[in-house]
PDB file of N, CA and C in Angstrom:
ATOM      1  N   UNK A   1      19.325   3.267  67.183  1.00  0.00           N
ATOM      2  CA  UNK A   1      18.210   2.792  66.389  1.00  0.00           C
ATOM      3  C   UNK A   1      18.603   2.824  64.910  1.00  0.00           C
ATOM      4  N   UNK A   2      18.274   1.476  63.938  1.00  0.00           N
ATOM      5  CA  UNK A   2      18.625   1.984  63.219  1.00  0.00           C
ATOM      6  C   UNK A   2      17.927   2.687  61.479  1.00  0.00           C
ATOM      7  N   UNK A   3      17.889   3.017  61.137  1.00  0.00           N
ATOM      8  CA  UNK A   3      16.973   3.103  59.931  1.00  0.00           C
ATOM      9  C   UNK A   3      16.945   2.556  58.552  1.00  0.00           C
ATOM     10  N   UNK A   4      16.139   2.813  57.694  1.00  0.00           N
ATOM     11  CA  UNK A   4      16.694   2.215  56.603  1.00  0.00           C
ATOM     12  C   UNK A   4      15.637   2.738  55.669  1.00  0.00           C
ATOM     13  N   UNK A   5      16.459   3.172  54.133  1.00  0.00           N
ATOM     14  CA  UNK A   5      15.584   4.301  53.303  1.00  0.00           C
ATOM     15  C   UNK A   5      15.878   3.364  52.237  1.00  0.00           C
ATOM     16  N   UNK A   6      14.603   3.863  51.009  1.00  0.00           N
ATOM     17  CA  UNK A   6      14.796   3.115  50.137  1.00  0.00           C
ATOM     18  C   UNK A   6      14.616   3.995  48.967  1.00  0.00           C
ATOM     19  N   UNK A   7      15.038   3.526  47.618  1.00  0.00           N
ATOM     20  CA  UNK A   7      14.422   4.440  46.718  1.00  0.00           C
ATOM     21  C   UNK A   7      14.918   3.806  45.674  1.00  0.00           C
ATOM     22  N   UNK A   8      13.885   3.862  44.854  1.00  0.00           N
ATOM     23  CA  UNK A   8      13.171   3.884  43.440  1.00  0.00           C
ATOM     24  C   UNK A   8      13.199   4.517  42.309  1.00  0.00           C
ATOM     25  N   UNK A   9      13.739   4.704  41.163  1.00  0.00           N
ATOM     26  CA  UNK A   9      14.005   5.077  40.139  1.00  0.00           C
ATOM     27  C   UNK A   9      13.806   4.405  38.827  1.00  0.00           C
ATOM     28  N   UNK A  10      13.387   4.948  37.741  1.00  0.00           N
ATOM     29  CA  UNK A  10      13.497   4.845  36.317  1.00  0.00           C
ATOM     30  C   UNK A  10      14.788   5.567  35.506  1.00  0.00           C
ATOM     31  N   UNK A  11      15.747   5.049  34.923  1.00  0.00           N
ATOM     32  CA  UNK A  11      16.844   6.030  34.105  1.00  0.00           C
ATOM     33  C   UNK A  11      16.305   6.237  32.502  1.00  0.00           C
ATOM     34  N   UNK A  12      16.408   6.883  31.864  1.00  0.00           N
ATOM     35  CA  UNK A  12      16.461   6.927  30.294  1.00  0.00           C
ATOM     36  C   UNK A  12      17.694   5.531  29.974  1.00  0.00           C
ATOM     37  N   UNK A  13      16.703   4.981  28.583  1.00  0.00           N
ATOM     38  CA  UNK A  13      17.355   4.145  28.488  1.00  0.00           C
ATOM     39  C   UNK A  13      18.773   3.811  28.036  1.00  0.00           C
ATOM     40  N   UNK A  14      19.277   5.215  27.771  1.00  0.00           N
ATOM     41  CA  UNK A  14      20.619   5.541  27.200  1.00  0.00           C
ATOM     42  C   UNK A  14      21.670   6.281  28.210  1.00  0.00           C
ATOM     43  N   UNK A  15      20.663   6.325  29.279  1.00  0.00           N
ATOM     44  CA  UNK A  15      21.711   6.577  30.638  1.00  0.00           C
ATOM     45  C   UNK A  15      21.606   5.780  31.811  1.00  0.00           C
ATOM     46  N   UNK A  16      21.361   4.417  31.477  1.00  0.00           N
ATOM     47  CA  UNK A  16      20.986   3.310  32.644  1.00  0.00           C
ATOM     48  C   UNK A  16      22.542   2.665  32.552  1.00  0.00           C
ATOM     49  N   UNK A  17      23.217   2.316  31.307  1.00  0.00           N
ATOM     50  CA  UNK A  17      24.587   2.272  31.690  1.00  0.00           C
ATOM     51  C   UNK A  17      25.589   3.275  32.594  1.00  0.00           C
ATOM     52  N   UNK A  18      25.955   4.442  32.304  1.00  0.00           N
ATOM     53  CA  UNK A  18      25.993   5.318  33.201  1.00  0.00           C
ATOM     54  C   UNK A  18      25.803   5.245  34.513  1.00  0.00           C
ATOM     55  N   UNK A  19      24.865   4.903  34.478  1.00  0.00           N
ATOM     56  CA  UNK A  19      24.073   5.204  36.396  1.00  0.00           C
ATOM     57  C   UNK A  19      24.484   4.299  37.133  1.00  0.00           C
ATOM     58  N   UNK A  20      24.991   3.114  36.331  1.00  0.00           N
ATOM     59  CA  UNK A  20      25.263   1.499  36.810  1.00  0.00           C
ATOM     60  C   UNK A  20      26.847   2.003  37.209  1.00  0.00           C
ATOM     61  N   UNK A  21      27.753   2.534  35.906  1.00  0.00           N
ATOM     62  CA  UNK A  21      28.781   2.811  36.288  1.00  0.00           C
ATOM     63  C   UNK A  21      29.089   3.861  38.019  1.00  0.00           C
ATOM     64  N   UNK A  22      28.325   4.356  37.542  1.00  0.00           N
ATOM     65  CA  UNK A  22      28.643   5.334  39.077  1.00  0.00           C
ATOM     66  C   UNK A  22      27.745   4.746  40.253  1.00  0.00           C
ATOM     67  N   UNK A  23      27.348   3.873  39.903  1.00  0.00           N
ATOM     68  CA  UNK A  23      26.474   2.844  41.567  1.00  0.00           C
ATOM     69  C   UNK A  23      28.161   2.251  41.859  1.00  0.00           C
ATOM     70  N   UNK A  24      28.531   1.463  41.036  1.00  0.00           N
ATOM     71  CA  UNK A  24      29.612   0.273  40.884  1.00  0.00           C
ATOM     72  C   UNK A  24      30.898   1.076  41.738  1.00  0.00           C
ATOM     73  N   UNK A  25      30.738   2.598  41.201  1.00  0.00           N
ATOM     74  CA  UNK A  25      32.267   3.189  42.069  1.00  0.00           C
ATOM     75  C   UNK A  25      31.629   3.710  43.295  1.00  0.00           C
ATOM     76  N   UNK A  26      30.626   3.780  43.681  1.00  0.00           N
ATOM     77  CA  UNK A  26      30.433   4.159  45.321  1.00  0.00           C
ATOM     78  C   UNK A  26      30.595   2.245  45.858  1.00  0.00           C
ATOM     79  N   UNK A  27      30.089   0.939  45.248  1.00  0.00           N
ATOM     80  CA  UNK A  27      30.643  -0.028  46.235  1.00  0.00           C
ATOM     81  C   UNK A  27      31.984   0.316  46.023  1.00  0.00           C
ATOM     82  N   UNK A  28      32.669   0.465  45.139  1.00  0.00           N
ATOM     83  CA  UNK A  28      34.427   0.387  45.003  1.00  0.00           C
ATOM     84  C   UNK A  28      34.818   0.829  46.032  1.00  0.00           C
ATOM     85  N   UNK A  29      33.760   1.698  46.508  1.00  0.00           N
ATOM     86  CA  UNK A  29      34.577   2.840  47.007  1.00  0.00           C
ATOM     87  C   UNK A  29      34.382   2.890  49.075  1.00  0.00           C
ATOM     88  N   UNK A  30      33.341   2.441  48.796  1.00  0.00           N
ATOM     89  CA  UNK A  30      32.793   2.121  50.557  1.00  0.00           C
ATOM     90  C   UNK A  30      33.678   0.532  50.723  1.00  0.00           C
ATOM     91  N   UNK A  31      33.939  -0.212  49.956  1.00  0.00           N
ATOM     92  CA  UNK A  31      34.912  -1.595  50.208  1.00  0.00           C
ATOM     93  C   UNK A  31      35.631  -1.417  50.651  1.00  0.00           C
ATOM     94  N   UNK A  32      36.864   0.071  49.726  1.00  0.00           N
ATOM     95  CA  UNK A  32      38.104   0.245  50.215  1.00  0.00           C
ATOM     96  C   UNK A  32      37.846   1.028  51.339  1.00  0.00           C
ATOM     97  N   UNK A  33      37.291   1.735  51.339  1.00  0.00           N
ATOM     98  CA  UNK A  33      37.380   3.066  53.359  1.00  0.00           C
ATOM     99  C   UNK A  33      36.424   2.345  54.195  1.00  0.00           C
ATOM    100  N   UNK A  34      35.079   1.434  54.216  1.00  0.00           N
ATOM    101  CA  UNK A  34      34.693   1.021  54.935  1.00  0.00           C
ATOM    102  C   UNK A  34      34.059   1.973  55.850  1.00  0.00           C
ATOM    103  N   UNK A  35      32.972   2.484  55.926  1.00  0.00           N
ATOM    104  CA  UNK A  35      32.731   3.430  56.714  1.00  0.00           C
ATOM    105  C   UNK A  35      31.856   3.001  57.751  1.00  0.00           C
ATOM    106  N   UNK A  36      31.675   1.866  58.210  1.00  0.00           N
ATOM    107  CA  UNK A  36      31.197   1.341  59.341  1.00  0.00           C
ATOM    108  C   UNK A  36      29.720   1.900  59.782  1.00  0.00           C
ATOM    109  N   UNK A  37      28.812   0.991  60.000  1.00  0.00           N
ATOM    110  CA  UNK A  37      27.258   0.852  60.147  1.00  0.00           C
ATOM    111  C   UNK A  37      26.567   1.426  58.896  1.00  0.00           C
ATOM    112  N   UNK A  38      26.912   0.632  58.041  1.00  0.00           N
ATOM    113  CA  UNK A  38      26.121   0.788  56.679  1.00  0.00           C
ATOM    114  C   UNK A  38      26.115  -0.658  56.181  1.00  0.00           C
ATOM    115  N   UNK A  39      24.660  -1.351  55.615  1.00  0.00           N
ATOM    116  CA  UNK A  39      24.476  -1.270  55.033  1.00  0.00           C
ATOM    117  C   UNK A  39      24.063  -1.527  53.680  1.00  0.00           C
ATOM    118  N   UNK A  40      24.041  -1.392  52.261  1.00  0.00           N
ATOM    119  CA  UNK A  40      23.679  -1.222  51.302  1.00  0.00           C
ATOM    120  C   UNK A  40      23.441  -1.795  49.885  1.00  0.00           C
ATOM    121  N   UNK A  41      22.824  -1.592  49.402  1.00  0.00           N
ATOM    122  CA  UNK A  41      22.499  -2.999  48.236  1.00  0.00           C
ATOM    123  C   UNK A  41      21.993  -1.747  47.285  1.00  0.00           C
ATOM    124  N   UNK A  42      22.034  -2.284  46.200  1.00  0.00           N
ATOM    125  CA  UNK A  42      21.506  -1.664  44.618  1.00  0.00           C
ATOM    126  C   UNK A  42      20.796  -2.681  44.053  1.00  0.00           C
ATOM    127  N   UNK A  43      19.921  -2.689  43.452  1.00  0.00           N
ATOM    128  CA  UNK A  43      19.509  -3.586  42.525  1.00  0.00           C
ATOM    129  C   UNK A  43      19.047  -2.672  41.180  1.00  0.00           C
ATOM    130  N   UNK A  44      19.655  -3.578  39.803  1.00  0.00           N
ATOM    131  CA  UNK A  44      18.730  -3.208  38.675  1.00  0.00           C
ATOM    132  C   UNK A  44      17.487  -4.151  38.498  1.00  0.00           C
ATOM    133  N   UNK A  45      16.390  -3.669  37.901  1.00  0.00           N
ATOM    134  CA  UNK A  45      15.583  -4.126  37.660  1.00  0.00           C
ATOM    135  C   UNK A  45      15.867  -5.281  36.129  1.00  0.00           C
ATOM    136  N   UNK A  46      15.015  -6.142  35.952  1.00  0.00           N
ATOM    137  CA  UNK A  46      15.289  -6.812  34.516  1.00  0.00           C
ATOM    138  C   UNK A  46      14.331  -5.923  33.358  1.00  0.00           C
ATOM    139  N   UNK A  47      13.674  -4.817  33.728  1.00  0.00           N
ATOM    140  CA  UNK A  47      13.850  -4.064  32.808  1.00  0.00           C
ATOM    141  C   UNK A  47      15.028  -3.196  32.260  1.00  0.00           C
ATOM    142  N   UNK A  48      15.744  -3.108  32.677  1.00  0.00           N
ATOM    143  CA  UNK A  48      17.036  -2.835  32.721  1.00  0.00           C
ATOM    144  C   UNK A  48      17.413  -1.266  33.018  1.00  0.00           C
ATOM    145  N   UNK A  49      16.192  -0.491  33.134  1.00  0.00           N
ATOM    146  CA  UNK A  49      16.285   0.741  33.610  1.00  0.00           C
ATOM    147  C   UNK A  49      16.046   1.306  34.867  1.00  0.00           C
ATOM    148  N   UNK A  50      15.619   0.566  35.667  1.00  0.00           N
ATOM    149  CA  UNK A  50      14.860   0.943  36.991  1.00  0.00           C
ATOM    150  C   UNK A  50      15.426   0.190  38.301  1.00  0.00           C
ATOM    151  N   UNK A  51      16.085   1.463  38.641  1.00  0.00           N
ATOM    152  CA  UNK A  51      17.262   1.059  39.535  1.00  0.00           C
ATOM    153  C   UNK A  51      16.417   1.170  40.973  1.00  0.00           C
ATOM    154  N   UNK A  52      16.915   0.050  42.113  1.00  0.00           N
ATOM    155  CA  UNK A  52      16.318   0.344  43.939  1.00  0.00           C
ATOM    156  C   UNK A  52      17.681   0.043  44.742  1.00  0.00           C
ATOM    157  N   UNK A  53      17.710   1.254  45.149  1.00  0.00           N
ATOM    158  CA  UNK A  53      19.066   1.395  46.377  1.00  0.00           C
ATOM    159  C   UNK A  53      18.511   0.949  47.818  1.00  0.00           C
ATOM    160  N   UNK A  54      18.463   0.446  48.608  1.00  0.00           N
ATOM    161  CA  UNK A  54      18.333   0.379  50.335  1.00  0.00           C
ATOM    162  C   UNK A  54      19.393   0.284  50.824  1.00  0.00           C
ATOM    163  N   UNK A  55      19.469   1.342  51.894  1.00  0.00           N
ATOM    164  CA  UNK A  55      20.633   1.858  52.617  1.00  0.00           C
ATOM    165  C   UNK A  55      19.870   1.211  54.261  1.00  0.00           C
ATOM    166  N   UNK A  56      20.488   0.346  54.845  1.00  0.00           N
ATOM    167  CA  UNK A  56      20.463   0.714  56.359  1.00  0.00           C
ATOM    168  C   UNK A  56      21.717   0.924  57.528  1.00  0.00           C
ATOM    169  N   UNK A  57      21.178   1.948  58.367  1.00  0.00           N
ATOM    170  CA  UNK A  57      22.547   2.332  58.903  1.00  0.00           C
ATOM    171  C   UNK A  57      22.149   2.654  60.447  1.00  0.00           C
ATOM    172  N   UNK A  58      22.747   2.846  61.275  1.00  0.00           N
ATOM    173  CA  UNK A  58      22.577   3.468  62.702  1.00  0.00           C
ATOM    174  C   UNK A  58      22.123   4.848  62.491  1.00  0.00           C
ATOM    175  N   UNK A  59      21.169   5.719  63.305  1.00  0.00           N
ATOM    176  CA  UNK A  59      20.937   6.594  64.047  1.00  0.00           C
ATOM    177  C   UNK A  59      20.431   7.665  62.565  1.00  0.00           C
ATOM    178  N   UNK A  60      21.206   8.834  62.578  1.00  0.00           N
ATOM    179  CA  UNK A  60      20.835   9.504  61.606  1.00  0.00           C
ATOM    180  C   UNK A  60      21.226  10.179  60.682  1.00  0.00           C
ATOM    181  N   UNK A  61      22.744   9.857  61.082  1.00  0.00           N
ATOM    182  CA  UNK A  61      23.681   9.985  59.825  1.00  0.00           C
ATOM    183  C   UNK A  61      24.109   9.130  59.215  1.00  0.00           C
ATOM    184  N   UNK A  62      23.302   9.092  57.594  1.00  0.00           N
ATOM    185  CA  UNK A  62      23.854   7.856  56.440  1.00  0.00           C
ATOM    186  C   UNK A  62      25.427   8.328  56.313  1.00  0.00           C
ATOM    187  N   UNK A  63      25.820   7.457  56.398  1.00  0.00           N
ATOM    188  CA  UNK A  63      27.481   7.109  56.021  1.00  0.00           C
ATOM    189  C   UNK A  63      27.403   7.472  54.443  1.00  0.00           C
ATOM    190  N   UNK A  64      26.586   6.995  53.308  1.00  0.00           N
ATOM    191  CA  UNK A  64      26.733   7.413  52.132  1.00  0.00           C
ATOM    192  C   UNK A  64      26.876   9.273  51.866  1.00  0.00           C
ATOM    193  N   UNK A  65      26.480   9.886  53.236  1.00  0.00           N
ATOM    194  CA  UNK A  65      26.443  11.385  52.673  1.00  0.00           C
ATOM    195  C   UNK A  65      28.181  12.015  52.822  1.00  0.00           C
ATOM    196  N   UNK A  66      28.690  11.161  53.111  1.00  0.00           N
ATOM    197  CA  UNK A  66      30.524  11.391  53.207  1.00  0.00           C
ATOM    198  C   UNK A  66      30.865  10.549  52.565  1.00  0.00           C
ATOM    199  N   UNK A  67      30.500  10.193  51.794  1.00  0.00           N
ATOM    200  CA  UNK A  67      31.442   9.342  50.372  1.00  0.00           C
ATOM    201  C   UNK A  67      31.473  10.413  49.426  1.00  0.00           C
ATOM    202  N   UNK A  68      32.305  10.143  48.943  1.00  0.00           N
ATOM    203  CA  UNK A  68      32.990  11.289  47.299  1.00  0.00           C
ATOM    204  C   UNK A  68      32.331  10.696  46.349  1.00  0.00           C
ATOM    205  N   UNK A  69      32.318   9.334  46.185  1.00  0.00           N
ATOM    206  CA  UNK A  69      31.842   8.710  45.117  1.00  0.00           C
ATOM    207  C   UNK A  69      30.254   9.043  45.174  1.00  0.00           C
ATOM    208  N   UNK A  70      29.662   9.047  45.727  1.00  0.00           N
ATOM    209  CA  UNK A  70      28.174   8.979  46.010  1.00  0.00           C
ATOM    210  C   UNK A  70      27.814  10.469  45.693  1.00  0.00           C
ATOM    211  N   UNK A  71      28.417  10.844  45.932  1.00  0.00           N
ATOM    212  CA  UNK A  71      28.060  12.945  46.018  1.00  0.00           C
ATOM    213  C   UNK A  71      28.109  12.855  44.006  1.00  0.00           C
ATOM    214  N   UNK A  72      29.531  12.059  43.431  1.00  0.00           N
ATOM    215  CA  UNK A  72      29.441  12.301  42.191  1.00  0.00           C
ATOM    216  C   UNK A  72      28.387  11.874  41.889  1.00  0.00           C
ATOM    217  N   UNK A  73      27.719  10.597  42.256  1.00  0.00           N
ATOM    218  CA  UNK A  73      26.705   9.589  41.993  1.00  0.00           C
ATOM    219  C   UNK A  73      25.306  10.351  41.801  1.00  0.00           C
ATOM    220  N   UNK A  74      25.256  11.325  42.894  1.00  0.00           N
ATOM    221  CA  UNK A  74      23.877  12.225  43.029  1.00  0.00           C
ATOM    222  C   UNK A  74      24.163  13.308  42.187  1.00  0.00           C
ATOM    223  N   UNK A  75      25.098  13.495  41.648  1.00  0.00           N
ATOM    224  CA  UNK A  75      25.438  14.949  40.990  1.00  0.00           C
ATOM    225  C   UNK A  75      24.308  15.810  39.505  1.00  0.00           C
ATOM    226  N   UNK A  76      24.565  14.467  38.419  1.00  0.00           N
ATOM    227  CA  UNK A  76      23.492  14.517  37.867  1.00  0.00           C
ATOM    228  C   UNK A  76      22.877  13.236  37.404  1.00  0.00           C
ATOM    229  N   UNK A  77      22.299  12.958  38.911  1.00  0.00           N
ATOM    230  CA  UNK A  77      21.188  11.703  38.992  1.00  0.00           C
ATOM    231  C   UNK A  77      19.993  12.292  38.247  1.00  0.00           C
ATOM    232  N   UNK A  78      19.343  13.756  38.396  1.00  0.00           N
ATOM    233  CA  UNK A  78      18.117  13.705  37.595  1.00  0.00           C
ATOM    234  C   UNK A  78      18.374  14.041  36.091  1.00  0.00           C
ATOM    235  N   UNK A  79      19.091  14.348  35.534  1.00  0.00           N
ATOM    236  CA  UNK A  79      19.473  13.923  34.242  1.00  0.00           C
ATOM    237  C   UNK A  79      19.432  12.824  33.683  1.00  0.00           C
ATOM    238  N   UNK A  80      19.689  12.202  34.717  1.00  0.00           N
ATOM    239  CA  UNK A  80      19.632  10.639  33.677  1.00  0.00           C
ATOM    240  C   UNK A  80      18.215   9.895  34.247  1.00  0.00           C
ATOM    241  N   UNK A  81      17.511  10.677  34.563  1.00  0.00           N
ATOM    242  CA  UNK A  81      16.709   9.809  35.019  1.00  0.00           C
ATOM    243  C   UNK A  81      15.165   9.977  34.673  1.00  0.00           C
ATOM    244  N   UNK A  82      14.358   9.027  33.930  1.00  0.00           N
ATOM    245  CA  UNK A  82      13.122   9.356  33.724  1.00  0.00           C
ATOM    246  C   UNK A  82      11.823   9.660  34.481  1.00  0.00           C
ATOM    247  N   UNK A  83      11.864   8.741  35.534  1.00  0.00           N
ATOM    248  CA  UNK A  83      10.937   8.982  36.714  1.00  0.00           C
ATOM    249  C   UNK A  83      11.517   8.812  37.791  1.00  0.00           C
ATOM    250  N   UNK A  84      10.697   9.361  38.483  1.00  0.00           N
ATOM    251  CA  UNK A  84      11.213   9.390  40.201  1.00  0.00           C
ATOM    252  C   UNK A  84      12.245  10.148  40.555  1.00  0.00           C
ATOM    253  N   UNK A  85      13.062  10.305  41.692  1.00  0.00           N
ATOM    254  CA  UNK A  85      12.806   8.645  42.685  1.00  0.00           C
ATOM    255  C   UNK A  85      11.553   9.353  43.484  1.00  0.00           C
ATOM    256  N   UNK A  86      11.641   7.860  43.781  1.00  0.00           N
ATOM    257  CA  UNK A  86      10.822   7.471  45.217  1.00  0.00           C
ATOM    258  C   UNK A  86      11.406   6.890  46.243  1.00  0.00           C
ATOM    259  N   UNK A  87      11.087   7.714  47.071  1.00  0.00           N
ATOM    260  CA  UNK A  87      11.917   7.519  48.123  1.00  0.00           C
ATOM    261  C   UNK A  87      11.174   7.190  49.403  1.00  0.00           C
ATOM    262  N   UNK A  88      11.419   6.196  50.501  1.00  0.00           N
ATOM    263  CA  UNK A  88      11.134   5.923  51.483  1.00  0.00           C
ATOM    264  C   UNK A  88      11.687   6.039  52.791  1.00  0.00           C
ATOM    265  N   UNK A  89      12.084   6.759  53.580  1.00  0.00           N
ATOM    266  CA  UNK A  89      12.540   7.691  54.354  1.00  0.00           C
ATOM    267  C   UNK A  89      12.716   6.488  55.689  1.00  0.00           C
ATOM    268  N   UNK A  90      11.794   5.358  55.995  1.00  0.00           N
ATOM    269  CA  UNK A  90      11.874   4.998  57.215  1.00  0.00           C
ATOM    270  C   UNK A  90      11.174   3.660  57.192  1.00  0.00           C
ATOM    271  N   UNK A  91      11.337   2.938  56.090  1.00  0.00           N
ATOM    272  CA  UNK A  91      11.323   1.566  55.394  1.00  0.00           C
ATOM    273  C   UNK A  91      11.285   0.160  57.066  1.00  0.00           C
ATOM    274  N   UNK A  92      10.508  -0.330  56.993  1.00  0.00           N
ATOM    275  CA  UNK A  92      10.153  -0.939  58.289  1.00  0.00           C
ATOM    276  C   UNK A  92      10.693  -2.586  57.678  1.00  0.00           C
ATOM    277  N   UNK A  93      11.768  -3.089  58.267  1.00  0.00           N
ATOM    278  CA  UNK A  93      12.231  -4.138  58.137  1.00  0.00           C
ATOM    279  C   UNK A  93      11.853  -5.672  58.665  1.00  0.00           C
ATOM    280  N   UNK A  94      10.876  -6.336  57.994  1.00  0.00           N
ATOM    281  CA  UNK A  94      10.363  -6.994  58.610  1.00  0.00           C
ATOM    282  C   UNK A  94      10.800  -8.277  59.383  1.00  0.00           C
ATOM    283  N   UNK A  95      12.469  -9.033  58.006  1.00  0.00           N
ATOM    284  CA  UNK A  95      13.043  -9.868  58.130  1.00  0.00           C
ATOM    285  C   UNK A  95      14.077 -10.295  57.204  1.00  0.00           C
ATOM    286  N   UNK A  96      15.308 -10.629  57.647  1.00  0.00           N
ATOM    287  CA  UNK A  96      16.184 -10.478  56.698  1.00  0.00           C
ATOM    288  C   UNK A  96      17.098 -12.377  56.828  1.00  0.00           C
ATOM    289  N   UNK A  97      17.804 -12.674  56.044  1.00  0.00           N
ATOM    290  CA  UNK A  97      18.486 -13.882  55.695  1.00  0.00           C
ATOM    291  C   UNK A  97      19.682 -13.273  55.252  1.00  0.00           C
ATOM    292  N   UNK A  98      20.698 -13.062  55.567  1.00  0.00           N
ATOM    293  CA  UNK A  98      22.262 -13.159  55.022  1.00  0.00           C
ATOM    294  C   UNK A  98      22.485 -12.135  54.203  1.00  0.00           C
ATOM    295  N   UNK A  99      21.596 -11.067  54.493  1.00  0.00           N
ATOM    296  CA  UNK A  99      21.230 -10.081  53.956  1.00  0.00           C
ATOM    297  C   UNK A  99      22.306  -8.984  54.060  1.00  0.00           C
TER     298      UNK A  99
END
């Protein structure tokens, strides 16, 4: 079965570059090892601070929790970050296109 979480964030506006940089090296980084049934998209907002990750993956281990890059990524995520996250644990997929 598979799931799919989502989450929601605001960064300070002087650490939304930052946050972009370390989104950019977890794709670098899942491209090159490929960790199979993931997955994953980032979007910034055009406010330019308010970042949404959706992860979907098989069963109940996210593949992102064994990336190196991602562990740095969460390291100090609430530092840079003004609100949130928000997080959605079990995000119901209604329909997707080339997604």
């Amino acid at each position: 079965m598979s799931r799919t979480v989502m989450v929601r964030y605001r960064t300070r506006p002087e650490a939304a570059e930052e946050n972009q940089r370390l989104v950019e090296a977890v794709f670098r980084e899942l491209n090159a090892d490929d960790p199979g049934g993931l997955r994953y998209a980032t979007f910034r907002l055009d406010d330019g601070v308010t970042f949404v990750h959706v992860a979907r993956f098989e069963g109940e281990d996210n593949p992102l929790q064994r990336s190196a890059a991602f562990k740095e990524f969460q390291q100090d995520v609430g530092a840079r970050m003004e609100s949130g996250p928000e997080r959605s644990d079990d995000v119901t997929l209604v329909g997707e296109y080339g997604f």
